[in-house]
C-alpha atoms as a PDB file:
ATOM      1  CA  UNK A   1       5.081 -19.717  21.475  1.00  0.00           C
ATOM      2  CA  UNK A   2       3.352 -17.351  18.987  1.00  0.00           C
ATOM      3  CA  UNK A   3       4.416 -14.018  18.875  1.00  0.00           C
ATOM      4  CA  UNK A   4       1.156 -12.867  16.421  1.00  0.00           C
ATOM      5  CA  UNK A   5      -0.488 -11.000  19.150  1.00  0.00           C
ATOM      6  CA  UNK A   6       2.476  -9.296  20.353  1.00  0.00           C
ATOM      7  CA  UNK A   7       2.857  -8.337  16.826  1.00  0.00           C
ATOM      8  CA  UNK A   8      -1.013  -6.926  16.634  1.00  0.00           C
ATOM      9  CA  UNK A   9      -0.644  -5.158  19.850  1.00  0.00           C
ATOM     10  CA  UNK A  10       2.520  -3.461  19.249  1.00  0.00           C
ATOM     11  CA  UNK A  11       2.019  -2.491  15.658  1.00  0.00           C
ATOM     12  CA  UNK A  12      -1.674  -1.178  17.780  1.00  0.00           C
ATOM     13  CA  UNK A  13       0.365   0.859  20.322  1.00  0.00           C
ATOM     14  CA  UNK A  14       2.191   1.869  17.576  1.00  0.00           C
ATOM     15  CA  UNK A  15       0.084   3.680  15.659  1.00  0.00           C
ATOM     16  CA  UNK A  16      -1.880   4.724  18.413  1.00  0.00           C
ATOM     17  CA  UNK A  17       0.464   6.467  20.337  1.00  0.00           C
ATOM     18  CA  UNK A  18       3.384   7.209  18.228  1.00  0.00           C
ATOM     19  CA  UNK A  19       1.903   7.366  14.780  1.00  0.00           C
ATOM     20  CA  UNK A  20      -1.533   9.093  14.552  1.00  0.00           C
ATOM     21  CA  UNK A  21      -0.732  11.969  16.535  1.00  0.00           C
ATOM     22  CA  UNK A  22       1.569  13.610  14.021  1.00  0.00           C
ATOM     23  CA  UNK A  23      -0.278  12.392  11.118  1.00  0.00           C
ATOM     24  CA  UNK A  24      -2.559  15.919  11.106  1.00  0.00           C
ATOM     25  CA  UNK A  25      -4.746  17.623  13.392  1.00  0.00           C
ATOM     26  CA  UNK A  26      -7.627  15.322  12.935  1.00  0.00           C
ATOM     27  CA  UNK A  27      -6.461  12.398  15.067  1.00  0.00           C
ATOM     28  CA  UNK A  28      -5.980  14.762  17.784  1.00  0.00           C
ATOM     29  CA  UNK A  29      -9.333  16.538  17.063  1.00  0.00           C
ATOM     30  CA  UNK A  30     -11.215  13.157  17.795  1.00  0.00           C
ATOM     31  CA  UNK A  31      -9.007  12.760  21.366  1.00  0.00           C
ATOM     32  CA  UNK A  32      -9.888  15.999  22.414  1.00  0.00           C
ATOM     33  CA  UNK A  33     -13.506  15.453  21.329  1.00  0.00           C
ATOM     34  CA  UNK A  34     -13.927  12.056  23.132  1.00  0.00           C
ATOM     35  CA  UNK A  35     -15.840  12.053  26.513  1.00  0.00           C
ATOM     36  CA  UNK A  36     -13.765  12.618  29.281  1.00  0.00           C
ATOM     37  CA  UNK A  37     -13.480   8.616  30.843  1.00  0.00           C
ATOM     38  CA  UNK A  38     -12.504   7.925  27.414  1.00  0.00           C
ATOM     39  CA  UNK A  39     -10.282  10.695  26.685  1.00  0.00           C
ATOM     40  CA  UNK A  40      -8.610   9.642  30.025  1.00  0.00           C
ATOM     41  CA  UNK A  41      -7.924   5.884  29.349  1.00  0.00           C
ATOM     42  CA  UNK A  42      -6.035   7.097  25.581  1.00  0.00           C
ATOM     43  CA  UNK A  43      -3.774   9.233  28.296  1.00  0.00           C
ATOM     44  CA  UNK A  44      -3.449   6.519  30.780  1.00  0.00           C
ATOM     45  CA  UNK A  45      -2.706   3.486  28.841  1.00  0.00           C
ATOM     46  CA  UNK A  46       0.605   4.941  26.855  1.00  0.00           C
ATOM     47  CA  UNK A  47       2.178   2.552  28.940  1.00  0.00           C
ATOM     48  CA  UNK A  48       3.017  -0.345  26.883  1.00  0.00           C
ATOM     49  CA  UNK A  49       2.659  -3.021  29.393  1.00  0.00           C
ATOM     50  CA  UNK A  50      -1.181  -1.564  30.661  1.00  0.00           C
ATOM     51  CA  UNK A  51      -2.093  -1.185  27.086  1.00  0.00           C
ATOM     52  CA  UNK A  52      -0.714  -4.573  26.011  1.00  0.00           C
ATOM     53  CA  UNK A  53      -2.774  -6.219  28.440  1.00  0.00           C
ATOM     54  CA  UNK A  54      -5.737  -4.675  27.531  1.00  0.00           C
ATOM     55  CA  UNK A  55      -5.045  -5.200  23.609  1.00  0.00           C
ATOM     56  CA  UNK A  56      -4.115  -8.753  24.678  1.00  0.00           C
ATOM     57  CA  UNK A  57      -7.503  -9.550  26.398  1.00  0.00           C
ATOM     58  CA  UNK A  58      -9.482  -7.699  23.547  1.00  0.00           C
ATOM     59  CA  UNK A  59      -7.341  -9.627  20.445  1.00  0.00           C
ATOM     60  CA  UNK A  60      -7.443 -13.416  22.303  1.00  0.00           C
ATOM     61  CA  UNK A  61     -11.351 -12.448  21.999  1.00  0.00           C
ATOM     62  CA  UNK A  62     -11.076 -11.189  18.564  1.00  0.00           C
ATOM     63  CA  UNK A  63      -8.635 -13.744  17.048  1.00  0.00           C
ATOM     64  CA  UNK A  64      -8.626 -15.987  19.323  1.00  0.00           C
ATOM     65  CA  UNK A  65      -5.269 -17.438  19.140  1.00  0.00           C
ATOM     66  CA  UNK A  66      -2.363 -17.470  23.025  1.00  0.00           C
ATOM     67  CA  UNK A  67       0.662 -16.168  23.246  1.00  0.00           C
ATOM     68  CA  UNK A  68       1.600 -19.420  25.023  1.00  0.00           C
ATOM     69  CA  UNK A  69       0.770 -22.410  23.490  1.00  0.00           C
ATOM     70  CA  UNK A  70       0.325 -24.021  27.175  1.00  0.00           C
ATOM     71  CA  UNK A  71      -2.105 -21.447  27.729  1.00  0.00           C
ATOM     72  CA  UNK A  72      -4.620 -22.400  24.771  1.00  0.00           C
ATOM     73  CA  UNK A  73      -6.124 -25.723  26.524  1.00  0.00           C
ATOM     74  CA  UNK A  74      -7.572 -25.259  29.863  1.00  0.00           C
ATOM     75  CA  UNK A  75      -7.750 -27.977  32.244  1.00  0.00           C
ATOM     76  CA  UNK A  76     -11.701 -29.454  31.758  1.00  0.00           C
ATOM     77  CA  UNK A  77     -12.137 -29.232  35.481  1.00  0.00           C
ATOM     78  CA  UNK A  78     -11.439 -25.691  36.108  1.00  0.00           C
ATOM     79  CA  UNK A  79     -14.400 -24.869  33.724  1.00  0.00           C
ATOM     80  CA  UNK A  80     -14.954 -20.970  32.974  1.00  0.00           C
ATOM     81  CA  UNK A  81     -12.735 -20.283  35.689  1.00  0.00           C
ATOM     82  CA  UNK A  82      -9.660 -21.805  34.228  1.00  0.00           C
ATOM     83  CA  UNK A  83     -10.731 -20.129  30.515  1.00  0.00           C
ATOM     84  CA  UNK A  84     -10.699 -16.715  32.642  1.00  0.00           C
ATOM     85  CA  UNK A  85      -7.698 -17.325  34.315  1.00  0.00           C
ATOM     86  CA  UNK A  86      -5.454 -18.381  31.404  1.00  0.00           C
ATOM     87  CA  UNK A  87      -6.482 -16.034  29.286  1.00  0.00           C
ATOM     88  CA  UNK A  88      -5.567 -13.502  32.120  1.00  0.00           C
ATOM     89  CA  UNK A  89      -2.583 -15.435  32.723  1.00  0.00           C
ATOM     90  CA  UNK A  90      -1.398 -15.210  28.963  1.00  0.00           C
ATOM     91  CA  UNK A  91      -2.638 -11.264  28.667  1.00  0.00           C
ATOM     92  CA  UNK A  92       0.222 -10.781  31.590  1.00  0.00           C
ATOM     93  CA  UNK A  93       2.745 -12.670  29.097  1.00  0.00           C
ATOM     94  CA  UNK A  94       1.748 -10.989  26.193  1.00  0.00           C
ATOM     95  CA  UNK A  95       1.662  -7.552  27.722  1.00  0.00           C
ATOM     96  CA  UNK A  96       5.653  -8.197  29.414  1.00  0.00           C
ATOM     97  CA  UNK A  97       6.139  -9.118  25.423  1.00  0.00           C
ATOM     98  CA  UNK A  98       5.016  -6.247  23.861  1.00  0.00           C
ATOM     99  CA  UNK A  99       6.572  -3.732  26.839  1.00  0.00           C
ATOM    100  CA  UNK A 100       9.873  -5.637  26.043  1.00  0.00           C
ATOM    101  CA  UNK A 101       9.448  -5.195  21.932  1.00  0.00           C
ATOM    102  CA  UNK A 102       8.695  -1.277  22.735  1.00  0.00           C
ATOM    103  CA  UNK A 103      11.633  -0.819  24.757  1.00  0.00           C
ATOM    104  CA  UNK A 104      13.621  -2.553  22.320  1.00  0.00           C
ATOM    105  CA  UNK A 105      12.129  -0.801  19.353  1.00  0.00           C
ATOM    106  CA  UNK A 106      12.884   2.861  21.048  1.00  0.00           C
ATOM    107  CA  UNK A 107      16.599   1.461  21.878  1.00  0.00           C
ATOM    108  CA  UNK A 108      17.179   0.739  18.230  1.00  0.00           C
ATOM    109  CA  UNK A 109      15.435   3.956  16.993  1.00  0.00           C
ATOM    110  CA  UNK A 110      17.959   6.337  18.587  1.00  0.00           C
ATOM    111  CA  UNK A 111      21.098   5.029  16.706  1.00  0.00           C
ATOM    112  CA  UNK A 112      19.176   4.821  13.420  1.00  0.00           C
ATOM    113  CA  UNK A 113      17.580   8.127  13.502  1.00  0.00           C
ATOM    114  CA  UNK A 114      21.366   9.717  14.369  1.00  0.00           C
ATOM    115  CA  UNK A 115      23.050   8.139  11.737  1.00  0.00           C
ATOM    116  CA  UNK A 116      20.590   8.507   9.463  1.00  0.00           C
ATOM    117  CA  UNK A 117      20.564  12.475  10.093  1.00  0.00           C
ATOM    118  CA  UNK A 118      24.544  12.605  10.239  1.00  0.00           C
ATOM    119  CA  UNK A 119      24.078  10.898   6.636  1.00  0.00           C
ATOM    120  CA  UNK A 120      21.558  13.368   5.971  1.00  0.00           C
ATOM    121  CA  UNK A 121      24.355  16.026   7.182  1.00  0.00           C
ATOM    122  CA  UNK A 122      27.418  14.502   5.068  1.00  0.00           C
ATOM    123  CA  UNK A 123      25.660  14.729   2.205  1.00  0.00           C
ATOM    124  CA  UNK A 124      24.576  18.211   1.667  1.00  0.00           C
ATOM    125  CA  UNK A 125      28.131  18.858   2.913  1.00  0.00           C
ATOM    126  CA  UNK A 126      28.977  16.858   0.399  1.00  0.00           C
ATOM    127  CA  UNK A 127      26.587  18.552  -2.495  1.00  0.00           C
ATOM    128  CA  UNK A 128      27.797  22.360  -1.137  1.00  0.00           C
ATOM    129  CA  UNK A 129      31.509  21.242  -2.213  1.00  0.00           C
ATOM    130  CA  UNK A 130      30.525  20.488  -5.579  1.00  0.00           C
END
């Protein structure tokens, strides 16, 4: 199993959706700017699981590596069918992947952004005393 496209993808998502946005006004200036069927796919895929299947798709094209090393070799007598369907077949893998990461990502986030702003918190307590 290689895990470099679920890396690509989230590290995409990432930036795309989380990242960019709150990075100044000009990110947001091109999304507001795009045409509308545009402008509505960046809305509808900030699901992690519909955009990592699309990123999937586009970076097996790109790259051209599989998530699942079963997945790289289609059988010869499926022809351009099988290449379709595998690659379809490993986009649904790599997409659960990168959904799973996300979630896992945002669960360890939380904790680390409270403690890091109850550290935050001790220590200016801490320099007032002084």
């Amino acid at each position: 199993m290689d895990f470099s496209l679920v890396l690509l993808g989230l590290t995409t998502y990432v930036l795309l959706w989380e990242k960019l946005p709150h990075w100044g006004n000009w990110f947001n200036w091109i999304i507001e700017r795009l045409p509308k069927p545009l402008a509505y796919l960046y809305e509808a895929w900030r699901c992690p699981y519909c955009f990592g299947f699309w990123i999937a798709l586009c970076l097996h094209a790109i790259v051209g590596t599989t998530t699942l090393n079963v997945l790289s070799e289609s059988p010869e007598q499926m022809g351009n069918f099988g290449v379709a369907l595998y690659c379809f077949m490993d986009a649904l893998a790599t997409a659960m992947l990168i959904m799973v990461s996300q979630l896992a990502v945002m669960a360890i986030s939380g904790p680390a952004i409270t403690g890091f702003q109850m550290k935050q918190e001790f220590m200016q307590s801490m320099a007032k005393d002084k």
